[in-house]
C-alpha atoms as a PDB file:
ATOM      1  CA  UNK A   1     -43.566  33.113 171.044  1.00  0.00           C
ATOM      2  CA  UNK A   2     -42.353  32.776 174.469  1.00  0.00           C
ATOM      3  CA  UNK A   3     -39.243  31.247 173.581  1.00  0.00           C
ATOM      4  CA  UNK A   4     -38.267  33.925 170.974  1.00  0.00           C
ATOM      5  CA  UNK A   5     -39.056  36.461 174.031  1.00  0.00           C
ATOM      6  CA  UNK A   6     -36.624  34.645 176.307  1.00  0.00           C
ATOM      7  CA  UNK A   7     -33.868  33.917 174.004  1.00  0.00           C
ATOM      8  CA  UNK A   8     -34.428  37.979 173.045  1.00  0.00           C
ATOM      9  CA  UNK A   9     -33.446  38.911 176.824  1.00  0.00           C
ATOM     10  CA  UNK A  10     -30.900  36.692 177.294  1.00  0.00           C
ATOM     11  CA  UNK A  11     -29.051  38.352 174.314  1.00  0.00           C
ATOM     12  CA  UNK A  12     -29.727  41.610 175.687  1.00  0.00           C
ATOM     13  CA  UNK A  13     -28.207  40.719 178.990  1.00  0.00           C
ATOM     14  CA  UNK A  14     -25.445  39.608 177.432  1.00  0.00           C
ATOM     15  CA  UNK A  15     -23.561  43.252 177.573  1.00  0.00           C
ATOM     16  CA  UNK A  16     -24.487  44.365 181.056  1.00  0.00           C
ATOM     17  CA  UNK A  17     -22.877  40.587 182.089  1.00  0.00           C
ATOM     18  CA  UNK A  18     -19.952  41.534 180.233  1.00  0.00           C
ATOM     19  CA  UNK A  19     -19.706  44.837 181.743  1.00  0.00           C
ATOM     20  CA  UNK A  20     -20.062  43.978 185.206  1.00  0.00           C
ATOM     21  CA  UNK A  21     -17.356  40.876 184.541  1.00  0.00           C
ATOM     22  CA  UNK A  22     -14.991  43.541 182.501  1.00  0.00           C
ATOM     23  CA  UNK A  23     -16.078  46.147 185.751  1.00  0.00           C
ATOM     24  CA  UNK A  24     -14.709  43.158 188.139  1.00  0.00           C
ATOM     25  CA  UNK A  25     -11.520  42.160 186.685  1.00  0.00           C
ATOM     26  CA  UNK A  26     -10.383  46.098 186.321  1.00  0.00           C
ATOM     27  CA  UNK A  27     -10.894  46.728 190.136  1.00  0.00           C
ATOM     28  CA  UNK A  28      -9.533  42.948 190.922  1.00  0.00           C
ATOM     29  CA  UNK A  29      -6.341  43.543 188.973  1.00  0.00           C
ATOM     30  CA  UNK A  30      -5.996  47.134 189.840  1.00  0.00           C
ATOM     31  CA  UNK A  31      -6.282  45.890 193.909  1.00  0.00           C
ATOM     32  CA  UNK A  32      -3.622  43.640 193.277  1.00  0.00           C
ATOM     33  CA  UNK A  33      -1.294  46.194 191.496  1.00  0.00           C
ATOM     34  CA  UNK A  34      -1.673  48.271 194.816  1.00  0.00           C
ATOM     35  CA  UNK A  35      -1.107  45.468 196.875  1.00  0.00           C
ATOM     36  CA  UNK A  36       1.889  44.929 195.096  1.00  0.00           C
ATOM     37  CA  UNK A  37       3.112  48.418 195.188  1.00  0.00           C
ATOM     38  CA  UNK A  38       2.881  48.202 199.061  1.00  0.00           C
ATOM     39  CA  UNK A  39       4.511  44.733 199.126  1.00  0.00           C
ATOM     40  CA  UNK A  40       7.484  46.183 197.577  1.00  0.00           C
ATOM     41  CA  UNK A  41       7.202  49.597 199.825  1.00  0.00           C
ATOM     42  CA  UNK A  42       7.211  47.523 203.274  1.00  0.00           C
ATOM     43  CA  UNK A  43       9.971  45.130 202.037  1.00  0.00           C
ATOM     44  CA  UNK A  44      12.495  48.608 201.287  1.00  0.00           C
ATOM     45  CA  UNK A  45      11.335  49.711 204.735  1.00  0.00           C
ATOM     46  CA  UNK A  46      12.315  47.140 205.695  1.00  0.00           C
ATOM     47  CA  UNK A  47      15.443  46.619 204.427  1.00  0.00           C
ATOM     48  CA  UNK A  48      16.456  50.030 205.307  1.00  0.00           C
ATOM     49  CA  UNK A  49      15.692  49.930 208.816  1.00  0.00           C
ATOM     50  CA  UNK A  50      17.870  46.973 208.709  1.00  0.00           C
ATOM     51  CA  UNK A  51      20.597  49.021 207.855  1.00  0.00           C
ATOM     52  CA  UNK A  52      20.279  51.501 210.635  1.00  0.00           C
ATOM     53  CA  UNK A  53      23.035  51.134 213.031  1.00  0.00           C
ATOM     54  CA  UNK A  54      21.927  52.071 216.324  1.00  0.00           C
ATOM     55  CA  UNK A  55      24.318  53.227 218.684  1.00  0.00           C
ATOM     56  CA  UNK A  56      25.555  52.166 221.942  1.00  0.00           C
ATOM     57  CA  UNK A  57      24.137  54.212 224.495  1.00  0.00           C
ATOM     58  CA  UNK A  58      26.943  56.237 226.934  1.00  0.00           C
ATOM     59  CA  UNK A  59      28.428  55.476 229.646  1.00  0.00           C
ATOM     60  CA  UNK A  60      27.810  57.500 232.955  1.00  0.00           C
ATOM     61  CA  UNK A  61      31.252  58.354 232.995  1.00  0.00           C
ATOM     62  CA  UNK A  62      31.621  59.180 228.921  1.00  0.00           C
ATOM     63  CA  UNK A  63      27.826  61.266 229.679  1.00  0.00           C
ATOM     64  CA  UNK A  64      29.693  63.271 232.464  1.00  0.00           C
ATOM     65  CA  UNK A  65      32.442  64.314 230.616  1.00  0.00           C
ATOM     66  CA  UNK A  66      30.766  65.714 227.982  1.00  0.00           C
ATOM     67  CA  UNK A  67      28.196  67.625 230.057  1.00  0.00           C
ATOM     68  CA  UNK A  68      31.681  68.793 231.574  1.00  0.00           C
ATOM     69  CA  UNK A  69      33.062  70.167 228.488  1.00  0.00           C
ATOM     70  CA  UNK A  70      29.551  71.144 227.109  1.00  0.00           C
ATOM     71  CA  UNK A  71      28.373  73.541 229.992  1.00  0.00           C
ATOM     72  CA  UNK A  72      31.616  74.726 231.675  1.00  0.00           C
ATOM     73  CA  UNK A  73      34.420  77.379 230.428  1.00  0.00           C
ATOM     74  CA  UNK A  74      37.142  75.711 228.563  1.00  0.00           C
ATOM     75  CA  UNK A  75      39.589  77.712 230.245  1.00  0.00           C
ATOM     76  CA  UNK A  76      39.021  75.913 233.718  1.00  0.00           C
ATOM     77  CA  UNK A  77      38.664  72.222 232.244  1.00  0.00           C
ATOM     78  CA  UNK A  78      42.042  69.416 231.590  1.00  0.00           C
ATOM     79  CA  UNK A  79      42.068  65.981 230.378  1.00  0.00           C
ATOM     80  CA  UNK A  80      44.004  64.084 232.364  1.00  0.00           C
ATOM     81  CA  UNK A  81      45.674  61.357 231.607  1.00  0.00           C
ATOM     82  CA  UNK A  82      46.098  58.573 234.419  1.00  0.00           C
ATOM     83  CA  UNK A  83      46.844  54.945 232.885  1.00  0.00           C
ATOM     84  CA  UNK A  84      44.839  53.661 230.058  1.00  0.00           C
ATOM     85  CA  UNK A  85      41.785  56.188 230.834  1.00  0.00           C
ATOM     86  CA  UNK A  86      41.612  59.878 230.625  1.00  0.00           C
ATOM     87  CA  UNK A  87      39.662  61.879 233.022  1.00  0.00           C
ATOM     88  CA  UNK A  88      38.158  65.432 233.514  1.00  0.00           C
ATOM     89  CA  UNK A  89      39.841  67.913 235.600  1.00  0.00           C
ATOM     90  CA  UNK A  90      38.385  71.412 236.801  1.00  0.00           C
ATOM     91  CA  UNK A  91      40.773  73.884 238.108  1.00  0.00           C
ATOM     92  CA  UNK A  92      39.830  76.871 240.101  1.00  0.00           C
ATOM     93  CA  UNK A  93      41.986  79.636 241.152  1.00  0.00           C
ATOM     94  CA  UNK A  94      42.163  80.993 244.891  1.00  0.00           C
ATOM     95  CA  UNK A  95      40.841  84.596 244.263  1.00  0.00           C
ATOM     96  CA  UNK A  96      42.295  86.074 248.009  1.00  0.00           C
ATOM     97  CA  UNK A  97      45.697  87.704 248.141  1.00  0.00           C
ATOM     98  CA  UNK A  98      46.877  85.240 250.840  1.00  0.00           C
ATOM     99  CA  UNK A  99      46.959  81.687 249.348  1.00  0.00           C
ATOM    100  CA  UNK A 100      46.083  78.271 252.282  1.00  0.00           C
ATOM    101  CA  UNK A 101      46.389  75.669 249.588  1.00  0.00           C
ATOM    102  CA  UNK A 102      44.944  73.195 246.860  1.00  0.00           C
ATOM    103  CA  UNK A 103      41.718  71.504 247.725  1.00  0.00           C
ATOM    104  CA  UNK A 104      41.078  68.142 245.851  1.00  0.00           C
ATOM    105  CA  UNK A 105      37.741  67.454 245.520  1.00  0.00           C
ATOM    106  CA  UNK A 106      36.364  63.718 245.130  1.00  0.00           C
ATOM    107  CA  UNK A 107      32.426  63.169 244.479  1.00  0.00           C
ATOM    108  CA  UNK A 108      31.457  59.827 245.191  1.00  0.00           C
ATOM    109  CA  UNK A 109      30.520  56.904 242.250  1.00  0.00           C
ATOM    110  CA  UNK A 110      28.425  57.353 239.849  1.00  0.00           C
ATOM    111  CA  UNK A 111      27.573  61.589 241.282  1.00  0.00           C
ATOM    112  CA  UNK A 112      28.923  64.459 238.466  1.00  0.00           C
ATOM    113  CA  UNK A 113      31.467  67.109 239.546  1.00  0.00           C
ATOM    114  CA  UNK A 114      28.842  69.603 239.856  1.00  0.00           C
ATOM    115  CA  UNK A 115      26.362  67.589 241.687  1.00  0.00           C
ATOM    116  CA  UNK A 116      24.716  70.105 244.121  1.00  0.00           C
ATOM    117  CA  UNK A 117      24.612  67.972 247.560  1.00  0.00           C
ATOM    118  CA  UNK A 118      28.338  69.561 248.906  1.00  0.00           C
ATOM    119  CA  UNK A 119      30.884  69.548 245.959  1.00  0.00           C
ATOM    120  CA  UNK A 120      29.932  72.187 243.408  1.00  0.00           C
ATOM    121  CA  UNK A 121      29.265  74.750 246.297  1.00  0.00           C
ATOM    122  CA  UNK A 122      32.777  73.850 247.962  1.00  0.00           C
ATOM    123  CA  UNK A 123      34.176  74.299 244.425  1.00  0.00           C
ATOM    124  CA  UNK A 124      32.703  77.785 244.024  1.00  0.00           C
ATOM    125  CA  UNK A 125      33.176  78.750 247.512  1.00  0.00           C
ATOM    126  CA  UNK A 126      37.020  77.671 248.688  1.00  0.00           C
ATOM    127  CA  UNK A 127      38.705  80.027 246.445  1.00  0.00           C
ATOM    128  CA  UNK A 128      36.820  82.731 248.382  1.00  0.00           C
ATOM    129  CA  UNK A 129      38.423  81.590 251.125  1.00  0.00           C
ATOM    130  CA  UNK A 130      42.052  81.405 249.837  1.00  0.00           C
ATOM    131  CA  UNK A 131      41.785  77.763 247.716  1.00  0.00           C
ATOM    132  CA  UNK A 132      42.578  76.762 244.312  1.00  0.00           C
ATOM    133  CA  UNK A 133      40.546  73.974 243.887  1.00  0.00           C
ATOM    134  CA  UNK A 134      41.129  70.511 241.451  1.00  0.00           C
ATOM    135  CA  UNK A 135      37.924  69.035 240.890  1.00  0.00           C
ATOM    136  CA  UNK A 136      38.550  65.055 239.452  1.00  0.00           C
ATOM    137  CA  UNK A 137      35.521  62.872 238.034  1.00  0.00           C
ATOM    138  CA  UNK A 138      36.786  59.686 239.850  1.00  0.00           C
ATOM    139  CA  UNK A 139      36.126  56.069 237.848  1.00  0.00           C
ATOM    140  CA  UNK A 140      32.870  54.058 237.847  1.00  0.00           C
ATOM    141  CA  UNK A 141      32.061  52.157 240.425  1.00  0.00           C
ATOM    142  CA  UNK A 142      33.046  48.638 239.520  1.00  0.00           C
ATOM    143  CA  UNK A 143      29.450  47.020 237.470  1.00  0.00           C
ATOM    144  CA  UNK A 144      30.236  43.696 239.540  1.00  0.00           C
ATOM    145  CA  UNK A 145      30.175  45.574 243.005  1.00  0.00           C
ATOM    146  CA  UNK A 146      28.787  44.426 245.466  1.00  0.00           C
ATOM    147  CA  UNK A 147      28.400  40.997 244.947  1.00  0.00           C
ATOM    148  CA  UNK A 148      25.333  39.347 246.292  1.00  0.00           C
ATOM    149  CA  UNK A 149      26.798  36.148 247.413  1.00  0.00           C
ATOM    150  CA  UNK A 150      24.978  34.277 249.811  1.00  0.00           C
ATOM    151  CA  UNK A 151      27.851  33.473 252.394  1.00  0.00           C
ATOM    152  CA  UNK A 152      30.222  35.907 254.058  1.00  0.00           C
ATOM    153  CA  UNK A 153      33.409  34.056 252.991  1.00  0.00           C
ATOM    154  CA  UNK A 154      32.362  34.321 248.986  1.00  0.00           C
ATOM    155  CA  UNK A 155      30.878  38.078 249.451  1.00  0.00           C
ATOM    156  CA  UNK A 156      34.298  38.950 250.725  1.00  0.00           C
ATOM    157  CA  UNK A 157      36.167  37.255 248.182  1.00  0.00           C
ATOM    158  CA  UNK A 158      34.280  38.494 245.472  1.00  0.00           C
ATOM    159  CA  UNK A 159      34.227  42.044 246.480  1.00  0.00           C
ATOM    160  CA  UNK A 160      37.507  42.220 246.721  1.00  0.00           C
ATOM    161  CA  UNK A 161      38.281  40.947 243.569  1.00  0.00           C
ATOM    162  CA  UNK A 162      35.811  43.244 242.429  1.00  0.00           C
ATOM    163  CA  UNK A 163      37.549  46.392 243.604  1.00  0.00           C
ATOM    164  CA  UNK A 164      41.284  45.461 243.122  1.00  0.00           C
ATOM    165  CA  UNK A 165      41.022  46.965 239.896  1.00  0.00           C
ATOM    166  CA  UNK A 166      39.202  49.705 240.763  1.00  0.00           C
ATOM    167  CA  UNK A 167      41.863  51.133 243.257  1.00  0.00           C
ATOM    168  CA  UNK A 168      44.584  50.579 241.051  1.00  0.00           C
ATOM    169  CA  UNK A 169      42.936  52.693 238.804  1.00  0.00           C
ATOM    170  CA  UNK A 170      42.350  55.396 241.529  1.00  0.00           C
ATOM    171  CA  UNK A 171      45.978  54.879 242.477  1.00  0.00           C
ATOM    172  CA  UNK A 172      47.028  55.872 238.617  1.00  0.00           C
ATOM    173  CA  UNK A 173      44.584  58.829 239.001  1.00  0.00           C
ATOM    174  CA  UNK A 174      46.147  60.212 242.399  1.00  0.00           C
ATOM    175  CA  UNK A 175      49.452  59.817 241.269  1.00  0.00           C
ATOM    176  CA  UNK A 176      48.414  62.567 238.711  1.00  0.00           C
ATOM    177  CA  UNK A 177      46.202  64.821 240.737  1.00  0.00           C
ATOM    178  CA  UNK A 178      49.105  65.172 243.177  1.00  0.00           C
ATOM    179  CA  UNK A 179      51.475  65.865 240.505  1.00  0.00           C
ATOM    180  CA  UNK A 180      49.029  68.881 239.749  1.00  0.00           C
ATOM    181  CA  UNK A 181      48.759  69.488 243.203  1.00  0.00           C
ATOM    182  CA  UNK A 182      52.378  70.291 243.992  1.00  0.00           C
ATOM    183  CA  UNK A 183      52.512  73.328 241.069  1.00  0.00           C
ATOM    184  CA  UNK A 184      50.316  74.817 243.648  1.00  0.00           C
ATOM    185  CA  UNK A 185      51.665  76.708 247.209  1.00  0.00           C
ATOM    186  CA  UNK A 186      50.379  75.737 250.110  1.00  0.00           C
ATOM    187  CA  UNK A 187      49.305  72.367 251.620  1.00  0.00           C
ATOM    188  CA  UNK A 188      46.799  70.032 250.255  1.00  0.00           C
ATOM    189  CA  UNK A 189      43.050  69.408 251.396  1.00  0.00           C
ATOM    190  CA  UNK A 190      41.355  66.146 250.148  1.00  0.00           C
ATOM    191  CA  UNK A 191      37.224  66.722 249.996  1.00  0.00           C
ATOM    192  CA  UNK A 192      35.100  63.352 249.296  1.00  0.00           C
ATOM    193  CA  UNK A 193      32.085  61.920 249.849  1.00  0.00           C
ATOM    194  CA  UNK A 194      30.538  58.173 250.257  1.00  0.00           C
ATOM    195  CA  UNK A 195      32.676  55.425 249.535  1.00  0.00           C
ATOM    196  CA  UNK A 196      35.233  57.209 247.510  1.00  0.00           C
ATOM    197  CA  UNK A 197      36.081  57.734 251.545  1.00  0.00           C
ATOM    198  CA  UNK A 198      37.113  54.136 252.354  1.00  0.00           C
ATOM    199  CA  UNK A 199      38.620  53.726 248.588  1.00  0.00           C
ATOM    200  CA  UNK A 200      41.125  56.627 249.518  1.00  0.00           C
ATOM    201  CA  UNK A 201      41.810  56.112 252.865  1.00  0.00           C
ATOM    202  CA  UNK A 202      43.004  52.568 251.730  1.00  0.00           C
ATOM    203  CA  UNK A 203      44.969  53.574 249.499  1.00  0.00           C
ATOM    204  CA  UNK A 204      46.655  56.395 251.831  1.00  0.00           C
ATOM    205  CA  UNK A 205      47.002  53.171 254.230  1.00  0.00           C
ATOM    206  CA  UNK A 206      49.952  51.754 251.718  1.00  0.00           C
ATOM    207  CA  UNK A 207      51.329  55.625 250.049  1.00  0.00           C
ATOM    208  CA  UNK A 208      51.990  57.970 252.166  1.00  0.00           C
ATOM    209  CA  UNK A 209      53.177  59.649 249.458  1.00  0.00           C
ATOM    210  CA  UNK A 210      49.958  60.020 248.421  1.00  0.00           C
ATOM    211  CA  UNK A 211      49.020  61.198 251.626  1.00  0.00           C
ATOM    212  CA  UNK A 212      47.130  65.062 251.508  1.00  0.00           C
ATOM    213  CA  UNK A 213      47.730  67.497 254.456  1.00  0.00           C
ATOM    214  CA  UNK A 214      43.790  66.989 255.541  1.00  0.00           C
ATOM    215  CA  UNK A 215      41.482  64.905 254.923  1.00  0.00           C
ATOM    216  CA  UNK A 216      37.763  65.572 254.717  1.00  0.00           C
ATOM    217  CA  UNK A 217      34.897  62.857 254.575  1.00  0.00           C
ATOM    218  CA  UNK A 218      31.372  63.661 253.759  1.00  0.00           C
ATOM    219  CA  UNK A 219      28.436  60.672 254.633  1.00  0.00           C
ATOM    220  CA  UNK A 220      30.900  58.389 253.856  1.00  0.00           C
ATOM    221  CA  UNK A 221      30.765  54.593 254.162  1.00  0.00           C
ATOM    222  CA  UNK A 222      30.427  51.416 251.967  1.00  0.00           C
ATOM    223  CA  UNK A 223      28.086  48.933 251.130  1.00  0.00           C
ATOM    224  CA  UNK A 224      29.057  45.619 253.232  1.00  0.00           C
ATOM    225  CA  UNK A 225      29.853  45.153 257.172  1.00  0.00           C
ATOM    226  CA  UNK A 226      32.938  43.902 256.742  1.00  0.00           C
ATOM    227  CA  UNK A 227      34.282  46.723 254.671  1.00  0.00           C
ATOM    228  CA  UNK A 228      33.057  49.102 256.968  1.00  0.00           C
ATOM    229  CA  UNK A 229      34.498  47.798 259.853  1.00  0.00           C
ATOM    230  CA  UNK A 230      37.769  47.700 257.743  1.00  0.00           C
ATOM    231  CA  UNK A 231      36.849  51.263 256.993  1.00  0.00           C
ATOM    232  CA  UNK A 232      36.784  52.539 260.465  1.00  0.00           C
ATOM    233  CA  UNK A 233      39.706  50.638 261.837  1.00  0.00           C
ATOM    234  CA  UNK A 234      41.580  51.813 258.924  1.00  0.00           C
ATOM    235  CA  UNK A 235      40.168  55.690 259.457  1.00  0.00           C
ATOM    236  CA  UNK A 236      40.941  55.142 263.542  1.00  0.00           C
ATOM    237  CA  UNK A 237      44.665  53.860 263.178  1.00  0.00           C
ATOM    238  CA  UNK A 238      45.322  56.441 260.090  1.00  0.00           C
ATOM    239  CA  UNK A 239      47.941  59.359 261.382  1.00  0.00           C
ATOM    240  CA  UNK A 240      46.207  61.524 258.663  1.00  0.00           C
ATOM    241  CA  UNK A 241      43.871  64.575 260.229  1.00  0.00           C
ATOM    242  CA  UNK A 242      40.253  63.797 259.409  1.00  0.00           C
ATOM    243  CA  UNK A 243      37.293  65.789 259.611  1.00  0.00           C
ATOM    244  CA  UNK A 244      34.129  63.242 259.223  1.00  0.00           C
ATOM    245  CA  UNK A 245      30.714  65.350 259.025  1.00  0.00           C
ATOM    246  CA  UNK A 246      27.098  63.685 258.315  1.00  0.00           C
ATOM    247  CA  UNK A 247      24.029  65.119 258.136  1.00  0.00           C
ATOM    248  CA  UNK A 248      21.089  64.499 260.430  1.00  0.00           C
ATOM    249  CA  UNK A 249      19.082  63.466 258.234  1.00  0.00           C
ATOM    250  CA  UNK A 250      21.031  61.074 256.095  1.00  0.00           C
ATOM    251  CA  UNK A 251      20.277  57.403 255.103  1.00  0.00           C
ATOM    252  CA  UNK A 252      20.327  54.699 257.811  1.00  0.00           C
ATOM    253  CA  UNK A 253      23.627  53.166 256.315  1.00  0.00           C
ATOM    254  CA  UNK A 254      25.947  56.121 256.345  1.00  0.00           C
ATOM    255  CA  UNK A 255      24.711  56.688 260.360  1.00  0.00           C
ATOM    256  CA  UNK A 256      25.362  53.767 261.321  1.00  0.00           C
ATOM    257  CA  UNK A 257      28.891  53.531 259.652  1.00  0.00           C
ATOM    258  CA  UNK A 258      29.832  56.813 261.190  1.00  0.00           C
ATOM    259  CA  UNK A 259      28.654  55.598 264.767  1.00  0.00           C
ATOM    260  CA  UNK A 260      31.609  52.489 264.306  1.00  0.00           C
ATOM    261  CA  UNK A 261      34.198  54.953 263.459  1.00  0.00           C
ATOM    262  CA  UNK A 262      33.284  57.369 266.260  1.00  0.00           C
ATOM    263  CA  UNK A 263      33.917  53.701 268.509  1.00  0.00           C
ATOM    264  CA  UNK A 264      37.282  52.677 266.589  1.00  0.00           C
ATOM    265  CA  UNK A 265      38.505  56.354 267.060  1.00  0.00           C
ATOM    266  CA  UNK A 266      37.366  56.305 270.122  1.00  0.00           C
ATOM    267  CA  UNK A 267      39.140  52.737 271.511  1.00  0.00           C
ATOM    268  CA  UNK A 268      42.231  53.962 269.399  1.00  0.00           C
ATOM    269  CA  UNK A 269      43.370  57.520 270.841  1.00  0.00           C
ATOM    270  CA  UNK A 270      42.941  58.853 267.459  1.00  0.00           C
ATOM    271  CA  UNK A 271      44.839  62.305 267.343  1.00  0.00           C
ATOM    272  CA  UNK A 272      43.442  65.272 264.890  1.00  0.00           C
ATOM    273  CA  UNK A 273      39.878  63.175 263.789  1.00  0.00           C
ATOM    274  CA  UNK A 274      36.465  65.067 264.243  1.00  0.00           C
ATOM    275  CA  UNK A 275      32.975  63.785 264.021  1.00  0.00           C
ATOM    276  CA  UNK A 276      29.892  65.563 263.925  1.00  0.00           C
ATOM    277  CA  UNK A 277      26.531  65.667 262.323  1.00  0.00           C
ATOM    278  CA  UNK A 278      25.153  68.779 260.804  1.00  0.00           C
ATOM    279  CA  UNK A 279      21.293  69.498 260.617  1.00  0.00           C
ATOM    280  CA  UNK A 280      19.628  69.632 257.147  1.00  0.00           C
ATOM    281  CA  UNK A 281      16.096  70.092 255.489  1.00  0.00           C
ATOM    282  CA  UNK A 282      16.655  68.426 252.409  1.00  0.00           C
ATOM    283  CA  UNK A 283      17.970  64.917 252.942  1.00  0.00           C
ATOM    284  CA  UNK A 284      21.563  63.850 251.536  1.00  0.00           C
ATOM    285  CA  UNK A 285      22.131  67.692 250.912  1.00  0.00           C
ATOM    286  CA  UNK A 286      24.711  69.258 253.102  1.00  0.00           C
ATOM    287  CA  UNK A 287      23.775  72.895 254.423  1.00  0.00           C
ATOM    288  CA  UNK A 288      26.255  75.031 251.936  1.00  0.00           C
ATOM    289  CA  UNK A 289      27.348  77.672 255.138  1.00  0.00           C
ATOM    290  CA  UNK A 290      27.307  75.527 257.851  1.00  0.00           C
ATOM    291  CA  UNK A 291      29.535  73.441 255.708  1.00  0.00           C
ATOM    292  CA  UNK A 292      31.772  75.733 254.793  1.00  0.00           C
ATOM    293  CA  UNK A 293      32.096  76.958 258.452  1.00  0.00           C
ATOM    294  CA  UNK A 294      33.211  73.378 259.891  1.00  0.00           C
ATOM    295  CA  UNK A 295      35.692  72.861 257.461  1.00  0.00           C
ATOM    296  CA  UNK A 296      37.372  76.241 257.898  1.00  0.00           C
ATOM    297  CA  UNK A 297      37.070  75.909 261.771  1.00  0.00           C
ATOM    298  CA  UNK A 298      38.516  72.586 261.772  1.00  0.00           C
ATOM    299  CA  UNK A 299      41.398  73.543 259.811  1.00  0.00           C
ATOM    300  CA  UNK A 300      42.317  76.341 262.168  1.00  0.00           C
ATOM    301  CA  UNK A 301      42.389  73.916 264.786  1.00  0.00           C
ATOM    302  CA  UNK A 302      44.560  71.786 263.358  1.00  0.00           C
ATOM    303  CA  UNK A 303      46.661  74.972 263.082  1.00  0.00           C
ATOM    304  CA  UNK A 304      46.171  75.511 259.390  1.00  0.00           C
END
C-alpha cells in the first residue's frame, strides 16, 4: 500500500519538475539572448568610437587669429603675408585733422592683440591723439626656448639656436609691417612689450632700414642673464630714441633687467633714452592715462 502511495506522488511530481526545468531553460536562454544583444551593442560602440577622428587641438597663435577675425570688424583686420606664415593685422585710422604718424604695436609672446595690460588701450587711444595704428600678432615664442641646460656655455648655445629662427621670421614680418607703414604720413612709433623688446632691438642692431622713428619698450626683458646683459648693451649703444617704462609693481625679473639698462645707458652717454617706472594697482597692468601721458610727453621732447 505504501509503495503504490509513493510511486502515486512521484508521478504527480513529475509535471511541476518539468515545469520548473521548462521555467529554467526559458529564462537561461532568454538571459543569454540579452547578453548577446549587448555583446554585439558594445562591440559597434566600439567600433564606432574607433572611427572618431579627434582633432588636433589649436595652436595659440591659430586660437588668436580666429578670436581676431571672430570678434573684431572686418573692415579693420589684413592677413599678412610675411614668408611661409600669414599673420593678423589691425589697422586703425588717426581720427584728428592733424596726422603725427603710424604707431606699430608689438604684444609680447604668447599675449593676444587685444590683451588689456597696455596694447588694446594704446590701440583705441593713439588715433585720438593723431595715430593710425598697425596692430601685428608677432610669432610664437620658440617651444624649445629657454633651454634648461645645466652649464652656461650649452644654455647659450642652445638658446641661440633656439631663436635664430625665430628672428628671421620676425625679420620677414617687419619687412612687411614697414612696407604698410610707409603708405602712411608721418614718422613711425614702434610700441612692445617683454621680450619682443630685445628680439627687435636686435634686429634694428643689423637693419637700420628697419629702424622706426621711436621706439617704445614696456616691462621688457628676457629670460637668461646673458641675454639681458646683451639686451641692455645693445639698448645703451643703439642711436634709436627709446622710451623704457615699468611699472612699480612688476615681477622681480623685468626690475631687475631695467636696473642693468639704466647702468649700460648710463656708462654709455646714451642720447634720447628714458627710464622710468609708473605706479600701478593691479600688477603687470600699465595705468591706461598715465601711460598715454609719458608717451606723448616723451615724444614732444624728442621734438616730435
Amino acid at each position: 500500500m505504501f509503495r503504490i502511495f509513493l510511486i502515486t506522488a512521484l508521478f504527480a511530481l513529475i509535471p511541476n519538475v518539468i515545469g520548473i526545468s521548462q521555467a529554467y531553460a526559458f529564462f537561461y536562454f532568454q538571459e543569454e539572448a540579452e547578453n548577446d544583444v549587448q555583446d554585439n551593442q558594445n562591440a559597434s560602440a566600439t567600433l564606432q568610437r574607433s572611427d572618431i577622428k579627434i582633432a588636433q587641438p589649436l595652436s595659440t597663435f591659430e586660437q588668436q587669429k580666429q578670436d581676431l577675425k571672430h570678434y573684431l570688424p572686418s573692415d579693420e583686420i589684413e592677413l599678412l603675408k610675411a614668408g611661409d606664415s600669414e599673420y593678423t593685422l589691425i589697422k586703425g585710422t588717426s581720427s584728428t585733422k592733424n596726422d603725427k604718424g603710424v604707431a606699430i604695436l608689438i604684444p609680447d609672446w604668447q599675449q593676444g592683440l587685444t590683451n588689456p595690460k597696455a596694447l588694446n588701450f594704446l590701440r583705441e587711444e593713439l588715433p585720438n591723439h593723431g595715430w593710425a595704428t598697425l596692430s601685428i600678432q608677432p610669432p610664437n615664442k620658440p617651444k624649445n626656448y629657454p633651454s634648461s641646460a645645466s652649464t652656461q656655455s650649452e644654455l647659450a648655445e642652445q638658446n641661440k639656436a633656439a631663436l635664430m629662427p625665430y628672428k628671421n621670421e620676425l625679420k620677414s614680418l617687419m619687412m612687411e609691417v614697414m612696407k604698410k607703414a610707409k603708405g602712411y604720413p608721418g614718422i613711425f612709433l614702434v610700441v612692445t612689450q617683454g621680450s619682443q623688446a630685445a628680439m627687435l632691438i636686435d634686429l634694428y642692431k643689423d637693419n637700420e632700414d628697419l629702424q622706426p622713428t621711436a621706439f617704445v619698450i614696456l616691462s621688457a626683458g628676457m629670460y637668461s642673464p646673458m641675454e639681458n646683459d646683451t639686451f641692455a648693451y645693445n639698448i645703451a649703444v643703439s642711436q634709436l630714441p627709446i622710451l623704457d617704462l615699468v611699472l612699480k609693481r612688476d615681477s622681480r625679473l623685468v626690475l631687475e633687467n631695467a636696473h642693468l639698462r639704466k647702468k649700460y645707458t648710463t656708462k654709455e652717454l646714451k642720447v634720447f633714452y628714458r627710464q622710468k617706472t609708473l605706479s600701478n594697482i593691479i600688477p603687470g597692468y600699465f595705468p591706461e592715462q598715465t601711460l598715454i601721458t609719458e608717451i606723448n610727453g616723451w615724444l614732444k621732447t624728442i621734438g616730435w
